[in-house]
N, C-alpha and C. Protein backbone atom coordinates (compact mmCIF):
# COMPACT_ATOMS: atom_id res chain seq x y z
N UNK A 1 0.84 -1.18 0.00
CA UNK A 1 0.00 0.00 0.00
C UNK A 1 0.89 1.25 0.00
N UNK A 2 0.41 2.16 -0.62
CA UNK A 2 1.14 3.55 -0.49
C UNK A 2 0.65 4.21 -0.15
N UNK A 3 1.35 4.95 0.75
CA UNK A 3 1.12 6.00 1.79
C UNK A 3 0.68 7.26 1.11
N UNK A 4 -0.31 8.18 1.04
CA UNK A 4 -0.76 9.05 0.88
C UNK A 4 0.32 10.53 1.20
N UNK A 5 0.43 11.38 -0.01
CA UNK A 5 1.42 12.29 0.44
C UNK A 5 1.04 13.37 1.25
N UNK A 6 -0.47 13.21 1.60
CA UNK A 6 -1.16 14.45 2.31
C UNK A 6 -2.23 14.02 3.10
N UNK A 7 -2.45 14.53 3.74
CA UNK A 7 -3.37 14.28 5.06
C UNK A 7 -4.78 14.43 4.16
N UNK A 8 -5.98 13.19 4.48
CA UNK A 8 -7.06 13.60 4.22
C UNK A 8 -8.62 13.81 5.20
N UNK A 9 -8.97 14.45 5.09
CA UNK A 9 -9.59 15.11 6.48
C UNK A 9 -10.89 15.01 5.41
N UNK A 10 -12.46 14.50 6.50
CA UNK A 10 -13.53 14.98 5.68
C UNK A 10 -14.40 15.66 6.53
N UNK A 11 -15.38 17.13 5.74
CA UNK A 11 -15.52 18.06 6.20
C UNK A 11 -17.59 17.27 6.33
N UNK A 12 -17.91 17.61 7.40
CA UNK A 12 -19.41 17.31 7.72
C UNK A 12 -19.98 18.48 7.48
N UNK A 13 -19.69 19.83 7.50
CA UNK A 13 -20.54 20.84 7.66
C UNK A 13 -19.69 21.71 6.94
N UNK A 14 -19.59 22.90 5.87
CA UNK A 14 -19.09 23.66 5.23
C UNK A 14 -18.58 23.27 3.92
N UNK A 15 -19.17 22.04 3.40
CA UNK A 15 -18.13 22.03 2.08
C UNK A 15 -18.26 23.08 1.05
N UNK A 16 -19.91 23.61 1.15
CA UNK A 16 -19.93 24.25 0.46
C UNK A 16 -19.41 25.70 0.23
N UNK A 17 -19.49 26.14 1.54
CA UNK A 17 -18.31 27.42 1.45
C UNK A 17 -17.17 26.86 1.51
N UNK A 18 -16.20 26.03 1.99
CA UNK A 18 -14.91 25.64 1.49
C UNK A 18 -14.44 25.88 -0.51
N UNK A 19 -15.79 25.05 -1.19
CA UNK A 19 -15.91 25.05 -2.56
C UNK A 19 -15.78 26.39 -3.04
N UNK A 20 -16.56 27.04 -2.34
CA UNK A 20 -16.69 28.93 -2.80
C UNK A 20 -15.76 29.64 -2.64
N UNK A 21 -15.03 29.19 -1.45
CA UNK A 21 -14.05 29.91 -1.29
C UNK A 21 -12.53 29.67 -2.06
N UNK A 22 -12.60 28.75 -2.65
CA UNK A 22 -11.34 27.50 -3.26
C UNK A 22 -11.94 28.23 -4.49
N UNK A 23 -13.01 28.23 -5.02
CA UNK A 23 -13.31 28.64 -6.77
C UNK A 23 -13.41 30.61 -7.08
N UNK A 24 -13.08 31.04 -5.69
CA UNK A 24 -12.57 32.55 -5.87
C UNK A 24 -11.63 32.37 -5.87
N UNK A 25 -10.78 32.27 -5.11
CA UNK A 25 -9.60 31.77 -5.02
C UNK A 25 -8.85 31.42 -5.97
N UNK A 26 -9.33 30.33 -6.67
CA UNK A 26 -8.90 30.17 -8.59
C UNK A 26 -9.42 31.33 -9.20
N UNK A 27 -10.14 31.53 -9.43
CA UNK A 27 -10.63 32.84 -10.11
C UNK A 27 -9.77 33.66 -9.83
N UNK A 28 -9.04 34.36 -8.92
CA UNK A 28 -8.06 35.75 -8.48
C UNK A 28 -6.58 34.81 -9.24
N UNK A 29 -6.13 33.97 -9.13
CA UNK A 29 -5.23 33.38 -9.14
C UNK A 29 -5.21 33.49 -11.17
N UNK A 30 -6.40 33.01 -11.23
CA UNK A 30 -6.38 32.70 -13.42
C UNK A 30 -6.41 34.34 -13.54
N UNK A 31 -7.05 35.36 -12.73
CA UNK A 31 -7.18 36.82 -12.94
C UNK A 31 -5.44 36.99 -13.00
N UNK A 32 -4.66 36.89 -12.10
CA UNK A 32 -3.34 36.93 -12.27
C UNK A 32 -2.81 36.31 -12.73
N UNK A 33 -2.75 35.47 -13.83
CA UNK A 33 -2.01 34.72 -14.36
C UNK A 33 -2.72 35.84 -15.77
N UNK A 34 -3.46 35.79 -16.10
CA UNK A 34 -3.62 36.78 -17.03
C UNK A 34 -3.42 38.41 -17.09
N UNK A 35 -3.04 38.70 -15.89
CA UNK A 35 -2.29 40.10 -15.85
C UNK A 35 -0.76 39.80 -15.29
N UNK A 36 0.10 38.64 -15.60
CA UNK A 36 1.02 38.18 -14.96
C UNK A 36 2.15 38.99 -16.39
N UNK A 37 1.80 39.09 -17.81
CA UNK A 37 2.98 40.07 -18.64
C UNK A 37 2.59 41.47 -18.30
N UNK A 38 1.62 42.04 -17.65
CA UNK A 38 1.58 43.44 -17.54
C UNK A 38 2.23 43.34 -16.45
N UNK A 39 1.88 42.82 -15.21
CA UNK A 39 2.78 43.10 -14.07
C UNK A 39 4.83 42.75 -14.60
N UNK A 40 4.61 42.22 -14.95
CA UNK A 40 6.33 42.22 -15.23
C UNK A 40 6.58 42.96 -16.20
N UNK A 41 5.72 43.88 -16.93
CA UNK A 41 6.39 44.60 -17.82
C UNK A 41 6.45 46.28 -17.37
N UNK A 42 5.93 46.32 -16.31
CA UNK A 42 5.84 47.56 -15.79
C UNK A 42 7.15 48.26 -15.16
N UNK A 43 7.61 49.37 -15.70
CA UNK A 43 8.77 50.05 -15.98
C UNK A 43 9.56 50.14 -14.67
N UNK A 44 9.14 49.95 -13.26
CA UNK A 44 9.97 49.68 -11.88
C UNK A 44 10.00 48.86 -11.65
N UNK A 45 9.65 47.56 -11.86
CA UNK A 45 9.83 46.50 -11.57
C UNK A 45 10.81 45.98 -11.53
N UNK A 46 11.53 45.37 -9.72
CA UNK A 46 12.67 44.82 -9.60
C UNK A 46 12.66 43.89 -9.48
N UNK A 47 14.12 43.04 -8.97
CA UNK A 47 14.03 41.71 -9.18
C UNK A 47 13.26 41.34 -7.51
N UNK A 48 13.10 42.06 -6.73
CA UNK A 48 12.14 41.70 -5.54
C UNK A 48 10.93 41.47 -5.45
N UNK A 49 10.13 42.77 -6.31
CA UNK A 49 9.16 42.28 -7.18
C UNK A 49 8.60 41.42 -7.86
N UNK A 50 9.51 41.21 -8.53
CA UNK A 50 9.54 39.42 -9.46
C UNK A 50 9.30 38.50 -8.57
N UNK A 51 9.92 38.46 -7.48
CA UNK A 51 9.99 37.50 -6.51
C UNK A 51 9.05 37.56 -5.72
N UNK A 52 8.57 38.73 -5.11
CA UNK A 52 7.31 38.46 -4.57
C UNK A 52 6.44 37.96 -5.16
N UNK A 53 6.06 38.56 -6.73
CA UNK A 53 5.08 38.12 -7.69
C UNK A 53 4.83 37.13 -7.37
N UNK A 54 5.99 36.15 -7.96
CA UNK A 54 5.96 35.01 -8.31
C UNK A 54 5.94 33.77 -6.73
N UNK A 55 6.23 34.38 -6.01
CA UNK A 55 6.31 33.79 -4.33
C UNK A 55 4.28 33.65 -3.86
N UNK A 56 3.50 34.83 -4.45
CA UNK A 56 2.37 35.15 -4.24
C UNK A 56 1.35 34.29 -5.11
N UNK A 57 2.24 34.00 -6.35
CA UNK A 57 1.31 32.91 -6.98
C UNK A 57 1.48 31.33 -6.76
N UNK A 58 2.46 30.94 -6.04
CA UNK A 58 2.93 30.06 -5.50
C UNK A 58 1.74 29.42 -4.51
N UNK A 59 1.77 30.45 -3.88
CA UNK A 59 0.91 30.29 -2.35
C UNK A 59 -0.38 29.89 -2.65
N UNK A 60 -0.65 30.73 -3.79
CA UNK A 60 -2.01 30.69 -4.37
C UNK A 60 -2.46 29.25 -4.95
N UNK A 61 -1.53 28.88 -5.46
CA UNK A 61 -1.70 27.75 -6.48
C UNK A 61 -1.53 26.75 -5.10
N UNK A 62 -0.73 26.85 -4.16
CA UNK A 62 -0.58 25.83 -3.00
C UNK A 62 -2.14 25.47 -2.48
N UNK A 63 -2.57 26.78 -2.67
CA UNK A 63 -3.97 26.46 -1.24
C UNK A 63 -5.00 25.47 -2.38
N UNK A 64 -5.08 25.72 -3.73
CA UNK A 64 -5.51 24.72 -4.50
C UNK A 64 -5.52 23.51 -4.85
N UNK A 65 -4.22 23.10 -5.10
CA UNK A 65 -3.90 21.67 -5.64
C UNK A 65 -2.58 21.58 -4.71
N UNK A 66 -2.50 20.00 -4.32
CA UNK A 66 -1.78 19.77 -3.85
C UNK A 66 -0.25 19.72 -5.01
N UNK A 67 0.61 18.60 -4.27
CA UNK A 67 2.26 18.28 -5.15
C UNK A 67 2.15 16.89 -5.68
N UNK A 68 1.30 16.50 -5.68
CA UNK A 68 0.80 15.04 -6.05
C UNK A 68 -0.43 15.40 -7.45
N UNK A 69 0.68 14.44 -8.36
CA UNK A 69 0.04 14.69 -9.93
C UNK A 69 -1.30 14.08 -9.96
N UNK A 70 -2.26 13.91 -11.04
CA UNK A 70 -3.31 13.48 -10.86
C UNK A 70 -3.16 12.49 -12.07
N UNK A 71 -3.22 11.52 -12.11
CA UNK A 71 -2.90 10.62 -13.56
C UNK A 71 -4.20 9.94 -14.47
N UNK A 72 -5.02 11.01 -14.16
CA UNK A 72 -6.40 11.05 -14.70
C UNK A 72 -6.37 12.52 -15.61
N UNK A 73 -5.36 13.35 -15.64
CA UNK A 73 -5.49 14.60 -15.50
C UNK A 73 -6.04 14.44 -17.08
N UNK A 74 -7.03 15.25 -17.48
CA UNK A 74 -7.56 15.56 -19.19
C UNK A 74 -6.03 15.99 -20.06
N UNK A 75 -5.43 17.01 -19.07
CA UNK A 75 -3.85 17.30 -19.96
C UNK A 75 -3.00 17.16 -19.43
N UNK A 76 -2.75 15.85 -19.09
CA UNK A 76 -1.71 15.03 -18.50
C UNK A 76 -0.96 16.19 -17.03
N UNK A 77 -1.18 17.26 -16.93
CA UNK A 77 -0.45 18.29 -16.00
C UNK A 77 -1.28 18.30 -14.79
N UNK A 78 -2.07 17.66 -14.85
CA UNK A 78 -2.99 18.53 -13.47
C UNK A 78 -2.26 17.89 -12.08
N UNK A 79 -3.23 18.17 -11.16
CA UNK A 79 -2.91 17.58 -9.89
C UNK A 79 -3.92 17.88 -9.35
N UNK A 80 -3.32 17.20 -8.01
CA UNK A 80 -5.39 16.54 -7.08
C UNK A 80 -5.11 17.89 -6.33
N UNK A 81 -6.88 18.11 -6.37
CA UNK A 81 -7.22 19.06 -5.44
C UNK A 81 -6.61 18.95 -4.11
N UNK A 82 -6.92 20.23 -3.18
CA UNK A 82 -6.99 20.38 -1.89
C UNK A 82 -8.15 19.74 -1.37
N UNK A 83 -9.27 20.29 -1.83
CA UNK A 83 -10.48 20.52 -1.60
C UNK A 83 -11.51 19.06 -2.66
N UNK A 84 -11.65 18.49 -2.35
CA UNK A 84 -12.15 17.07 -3.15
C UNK A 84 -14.02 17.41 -2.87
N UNK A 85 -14.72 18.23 -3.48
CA UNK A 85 -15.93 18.11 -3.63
C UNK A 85 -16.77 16.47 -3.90
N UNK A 86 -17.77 16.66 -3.87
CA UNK A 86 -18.80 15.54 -3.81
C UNK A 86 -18.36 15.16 -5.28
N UNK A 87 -18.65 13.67 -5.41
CA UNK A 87 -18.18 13.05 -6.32
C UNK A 87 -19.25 13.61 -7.86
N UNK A 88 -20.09 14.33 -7.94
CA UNK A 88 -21.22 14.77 -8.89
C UNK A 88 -19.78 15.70 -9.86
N UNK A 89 -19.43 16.22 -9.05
CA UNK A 89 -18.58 17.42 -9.37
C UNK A 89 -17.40 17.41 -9.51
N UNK A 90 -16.71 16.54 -9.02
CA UNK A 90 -15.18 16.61 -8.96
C UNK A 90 -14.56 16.99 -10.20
N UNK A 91 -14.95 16.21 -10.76
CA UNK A 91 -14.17 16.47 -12.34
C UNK A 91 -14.35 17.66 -12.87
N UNK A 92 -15.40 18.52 -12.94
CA UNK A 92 -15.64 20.06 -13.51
C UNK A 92 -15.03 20.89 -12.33
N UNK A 93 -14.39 20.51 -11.35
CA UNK A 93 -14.07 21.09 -10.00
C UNK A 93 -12.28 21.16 -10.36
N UNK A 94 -12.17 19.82 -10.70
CA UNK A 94 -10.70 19.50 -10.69
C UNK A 94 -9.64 20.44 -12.08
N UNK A 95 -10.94 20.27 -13.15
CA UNK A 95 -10.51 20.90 -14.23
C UNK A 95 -10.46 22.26 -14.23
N UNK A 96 -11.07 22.51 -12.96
CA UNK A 96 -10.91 24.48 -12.64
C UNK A 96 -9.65 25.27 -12.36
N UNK A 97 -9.66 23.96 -10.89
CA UNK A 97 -8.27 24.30 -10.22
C UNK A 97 -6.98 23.67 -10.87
N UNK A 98 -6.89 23.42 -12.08
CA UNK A 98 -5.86 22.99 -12.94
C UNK A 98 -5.94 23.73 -14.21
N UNK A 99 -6.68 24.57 -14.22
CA UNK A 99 -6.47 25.52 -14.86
C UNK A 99 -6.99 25.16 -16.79
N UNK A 100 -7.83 23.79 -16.60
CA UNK A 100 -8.47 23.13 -17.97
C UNK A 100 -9.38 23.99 -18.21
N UNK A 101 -9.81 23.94 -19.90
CA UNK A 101 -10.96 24.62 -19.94
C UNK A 101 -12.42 23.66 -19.30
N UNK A 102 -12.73 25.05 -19.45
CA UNK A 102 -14.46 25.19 -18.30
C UNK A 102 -15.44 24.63 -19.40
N UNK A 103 -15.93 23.61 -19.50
CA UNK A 103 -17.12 23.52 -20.17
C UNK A 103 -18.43 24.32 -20.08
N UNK A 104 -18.36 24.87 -19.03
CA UNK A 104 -19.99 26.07 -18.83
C UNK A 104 -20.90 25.21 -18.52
N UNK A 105 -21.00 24.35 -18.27
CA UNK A 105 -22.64 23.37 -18.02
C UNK A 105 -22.69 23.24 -16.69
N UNK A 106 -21.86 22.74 -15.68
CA UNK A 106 -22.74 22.29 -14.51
C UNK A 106 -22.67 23.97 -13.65
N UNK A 107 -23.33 24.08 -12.80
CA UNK A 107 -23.37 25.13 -11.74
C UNK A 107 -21.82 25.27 -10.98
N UNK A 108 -21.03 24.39 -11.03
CA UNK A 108 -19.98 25.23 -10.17
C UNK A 108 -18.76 25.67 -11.29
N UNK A 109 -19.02 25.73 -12.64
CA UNK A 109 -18.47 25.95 -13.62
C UNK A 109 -19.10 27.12 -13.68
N UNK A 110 -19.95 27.39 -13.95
CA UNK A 110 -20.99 28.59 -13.78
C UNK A 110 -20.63 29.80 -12.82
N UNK A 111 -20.44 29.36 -11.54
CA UNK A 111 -20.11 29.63 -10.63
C UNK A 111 -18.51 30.33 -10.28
N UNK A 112 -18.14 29.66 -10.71
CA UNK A 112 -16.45 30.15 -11.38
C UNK A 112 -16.15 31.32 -12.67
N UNK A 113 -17.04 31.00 -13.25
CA UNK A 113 -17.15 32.00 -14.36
C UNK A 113 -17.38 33.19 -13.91
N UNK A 114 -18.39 32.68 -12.70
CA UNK A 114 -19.34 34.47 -11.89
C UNK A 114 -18.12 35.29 -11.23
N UNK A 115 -17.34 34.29 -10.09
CA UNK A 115 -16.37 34.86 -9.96
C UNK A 115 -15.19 35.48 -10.37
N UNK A 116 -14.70 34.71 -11.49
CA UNK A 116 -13.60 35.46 -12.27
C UNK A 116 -14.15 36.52 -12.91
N UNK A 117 -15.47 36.81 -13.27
CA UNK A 117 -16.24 38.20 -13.91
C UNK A 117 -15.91 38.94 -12.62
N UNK A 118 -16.21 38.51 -11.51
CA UNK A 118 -16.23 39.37 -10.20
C UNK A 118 -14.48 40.00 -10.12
N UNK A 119 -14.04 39.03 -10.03
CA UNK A 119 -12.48 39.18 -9.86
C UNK A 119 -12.15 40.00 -11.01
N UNK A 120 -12.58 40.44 -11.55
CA UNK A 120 -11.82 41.57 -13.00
C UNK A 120 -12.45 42.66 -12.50
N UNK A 121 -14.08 42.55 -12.60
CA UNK A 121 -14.57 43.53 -12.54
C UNK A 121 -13.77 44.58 -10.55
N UNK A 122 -13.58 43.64 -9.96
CA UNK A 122 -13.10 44.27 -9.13
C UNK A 122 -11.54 45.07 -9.03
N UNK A 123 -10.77 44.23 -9.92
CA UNK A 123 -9.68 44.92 -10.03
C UNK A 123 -10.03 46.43 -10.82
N UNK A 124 -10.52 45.86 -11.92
CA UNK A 124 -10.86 47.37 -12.72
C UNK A 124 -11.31 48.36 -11.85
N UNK A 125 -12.08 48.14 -11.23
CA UNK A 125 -12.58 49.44 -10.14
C UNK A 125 -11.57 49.79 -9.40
N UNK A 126 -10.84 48.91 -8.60
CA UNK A 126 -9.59 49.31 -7.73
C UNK A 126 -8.48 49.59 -8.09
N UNK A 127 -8.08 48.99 -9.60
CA UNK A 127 -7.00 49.55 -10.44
C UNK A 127 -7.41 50.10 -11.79
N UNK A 128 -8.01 51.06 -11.90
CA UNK A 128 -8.51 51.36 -13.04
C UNK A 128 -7.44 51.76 -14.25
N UNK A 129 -6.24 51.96 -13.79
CA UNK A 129 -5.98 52.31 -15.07
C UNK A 129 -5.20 50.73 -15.80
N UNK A 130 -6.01 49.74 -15.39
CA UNK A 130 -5.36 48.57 -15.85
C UNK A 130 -6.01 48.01 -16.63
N UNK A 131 -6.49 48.92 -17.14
CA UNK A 131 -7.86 48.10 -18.04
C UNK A 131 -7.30 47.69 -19.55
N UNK A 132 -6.37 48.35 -19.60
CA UNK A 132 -5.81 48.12 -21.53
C UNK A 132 -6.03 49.36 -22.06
N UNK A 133 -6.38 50.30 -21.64
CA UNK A 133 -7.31 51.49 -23.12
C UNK A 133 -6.24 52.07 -23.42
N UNK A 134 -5.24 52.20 -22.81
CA UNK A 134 -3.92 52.92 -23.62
C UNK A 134 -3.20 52.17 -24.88
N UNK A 135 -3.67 51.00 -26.05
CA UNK A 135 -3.12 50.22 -26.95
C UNK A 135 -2.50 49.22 -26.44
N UNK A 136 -3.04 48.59 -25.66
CA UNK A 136 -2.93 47.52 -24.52
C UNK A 136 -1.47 47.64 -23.69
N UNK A 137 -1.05 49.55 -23.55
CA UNK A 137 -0.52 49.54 -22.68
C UNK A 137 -1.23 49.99 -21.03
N UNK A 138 -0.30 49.19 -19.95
CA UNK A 138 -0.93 49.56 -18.66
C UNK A 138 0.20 50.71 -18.24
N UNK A 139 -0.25 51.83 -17.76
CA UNK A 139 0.30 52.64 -17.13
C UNK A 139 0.34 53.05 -15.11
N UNK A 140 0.55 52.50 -15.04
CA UNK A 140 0.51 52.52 -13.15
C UNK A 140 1.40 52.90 -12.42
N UNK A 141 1.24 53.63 -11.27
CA UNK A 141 1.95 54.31 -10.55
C UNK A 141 3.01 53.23 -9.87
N UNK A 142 2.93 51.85 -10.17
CA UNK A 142 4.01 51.12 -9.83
C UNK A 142 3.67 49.54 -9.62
N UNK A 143 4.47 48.40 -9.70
CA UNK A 143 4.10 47.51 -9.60
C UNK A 143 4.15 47.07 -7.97
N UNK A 144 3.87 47.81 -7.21
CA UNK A 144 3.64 47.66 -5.59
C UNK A 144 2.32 47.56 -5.76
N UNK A 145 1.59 48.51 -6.57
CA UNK A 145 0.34 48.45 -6.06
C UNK A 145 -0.50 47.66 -6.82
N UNK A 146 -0.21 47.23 -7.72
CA UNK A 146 -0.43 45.69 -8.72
C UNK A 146 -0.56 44.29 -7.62
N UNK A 147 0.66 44.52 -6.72
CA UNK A 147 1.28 43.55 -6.09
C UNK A 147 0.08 43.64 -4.88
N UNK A 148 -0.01 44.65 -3.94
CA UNK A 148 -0.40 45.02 -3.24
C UNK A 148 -2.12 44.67 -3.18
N UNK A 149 -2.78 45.02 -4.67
CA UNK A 149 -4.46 44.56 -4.84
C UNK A 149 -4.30 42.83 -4.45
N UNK A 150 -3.46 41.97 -5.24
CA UNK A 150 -3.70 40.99 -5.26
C UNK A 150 -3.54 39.92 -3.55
N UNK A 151 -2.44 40.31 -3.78
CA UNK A 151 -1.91 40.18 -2.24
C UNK A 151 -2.63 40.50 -0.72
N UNK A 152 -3.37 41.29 -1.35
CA UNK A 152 -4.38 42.04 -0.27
C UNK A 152 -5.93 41.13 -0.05
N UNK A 153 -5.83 40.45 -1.20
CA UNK A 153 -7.43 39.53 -1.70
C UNK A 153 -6.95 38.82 -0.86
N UNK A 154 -5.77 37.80 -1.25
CA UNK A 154 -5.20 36.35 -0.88
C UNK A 154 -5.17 36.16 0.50
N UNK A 155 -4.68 37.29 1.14
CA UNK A 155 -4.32 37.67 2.89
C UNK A 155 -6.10 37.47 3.09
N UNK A 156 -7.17 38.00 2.50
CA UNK A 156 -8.28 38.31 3.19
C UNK A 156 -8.79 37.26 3.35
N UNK A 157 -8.80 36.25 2.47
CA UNK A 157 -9.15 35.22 2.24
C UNK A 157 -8.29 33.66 2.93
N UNK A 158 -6.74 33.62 2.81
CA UNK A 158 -6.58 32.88 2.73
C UNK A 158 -6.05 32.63 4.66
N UNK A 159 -6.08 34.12 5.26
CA UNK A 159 -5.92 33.71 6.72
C UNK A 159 -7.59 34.25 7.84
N UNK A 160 -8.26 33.51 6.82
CA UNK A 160 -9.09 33.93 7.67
C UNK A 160 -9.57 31.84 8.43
N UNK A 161 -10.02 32.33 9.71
CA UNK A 161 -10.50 30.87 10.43
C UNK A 161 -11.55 30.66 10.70
């Protein structure tokens, strides 16, 4: 028998906010991975920066999927959730947090979609000038505060008990 590389714990009461909170969570995370060449192309950006960046998406991607591959994966890359929803779902669940495309059909695909609309639409309001309208250049008072929106979600979210 082989030993399991991670502890598995099952939840009686909250899966469903666990789920909600794990599929914002991806959502802010695919939001930064798609503003991941503007943030590094922004004209102060040091190599500490870089490193935080990239230290911040780390974390992110940690609280998702574990270090243990999934050998079911649709594109051979994925890996097993943190968070193992009811068996109805797993698979449109798994393909989220691995970053596969979304088929749009069941509700927590749906649901993910709502959020990553949420997760843009919120940056845009809080970073407005990141929207593209300059010829898909971003102009910002610095990549701290790029650093700083995202970083600020992850903290709200990811130390709360």
């Amino acid at each position: 028998m082989i030993e399991s590389a991670f502890d598995v714990r099952h939840v009686v009461d909250g899966q469903q906010r666990l789920t909600s909170i794990s599929l914002i969570l991806a959502a802010l995370y695919c939001d930064m991975e798609l503003e991941d060449s503007h943030f590094l192309g922004l004209p102060d950006l040091d190599a500490q920066n870089k490193q935080d960046w990239n230290s911040l998406k780390a974390k992110m991607r940690d609280c998702l999927v574990t270090s243990v591959r999934d050998a079911n994966s649709n594109n051979g890359k994925g890996y097993i959730p943190r968070i193992v929803p009811v068996k109805s779902i797993y698979e449109a669940y798994k393909a989220i947090v691995n970053e596969e495309d979304v088929g749009r059909q069941l509700l927590i695909e749906k649901a993910f979609l709502f959020y990553k609309g949420k997760v843009r639409d919120y940056r845009l309001e809080m970073l407005p000038s990141t929207s593209g309208d300059n010829d898909g250049e971003i102009i910002h008072e610095g990549a701290s505060s790029f650093f700083e929106f995202y970083d600020g979600l992850f903290r709200s979210i990811a130390n709360r008990r």
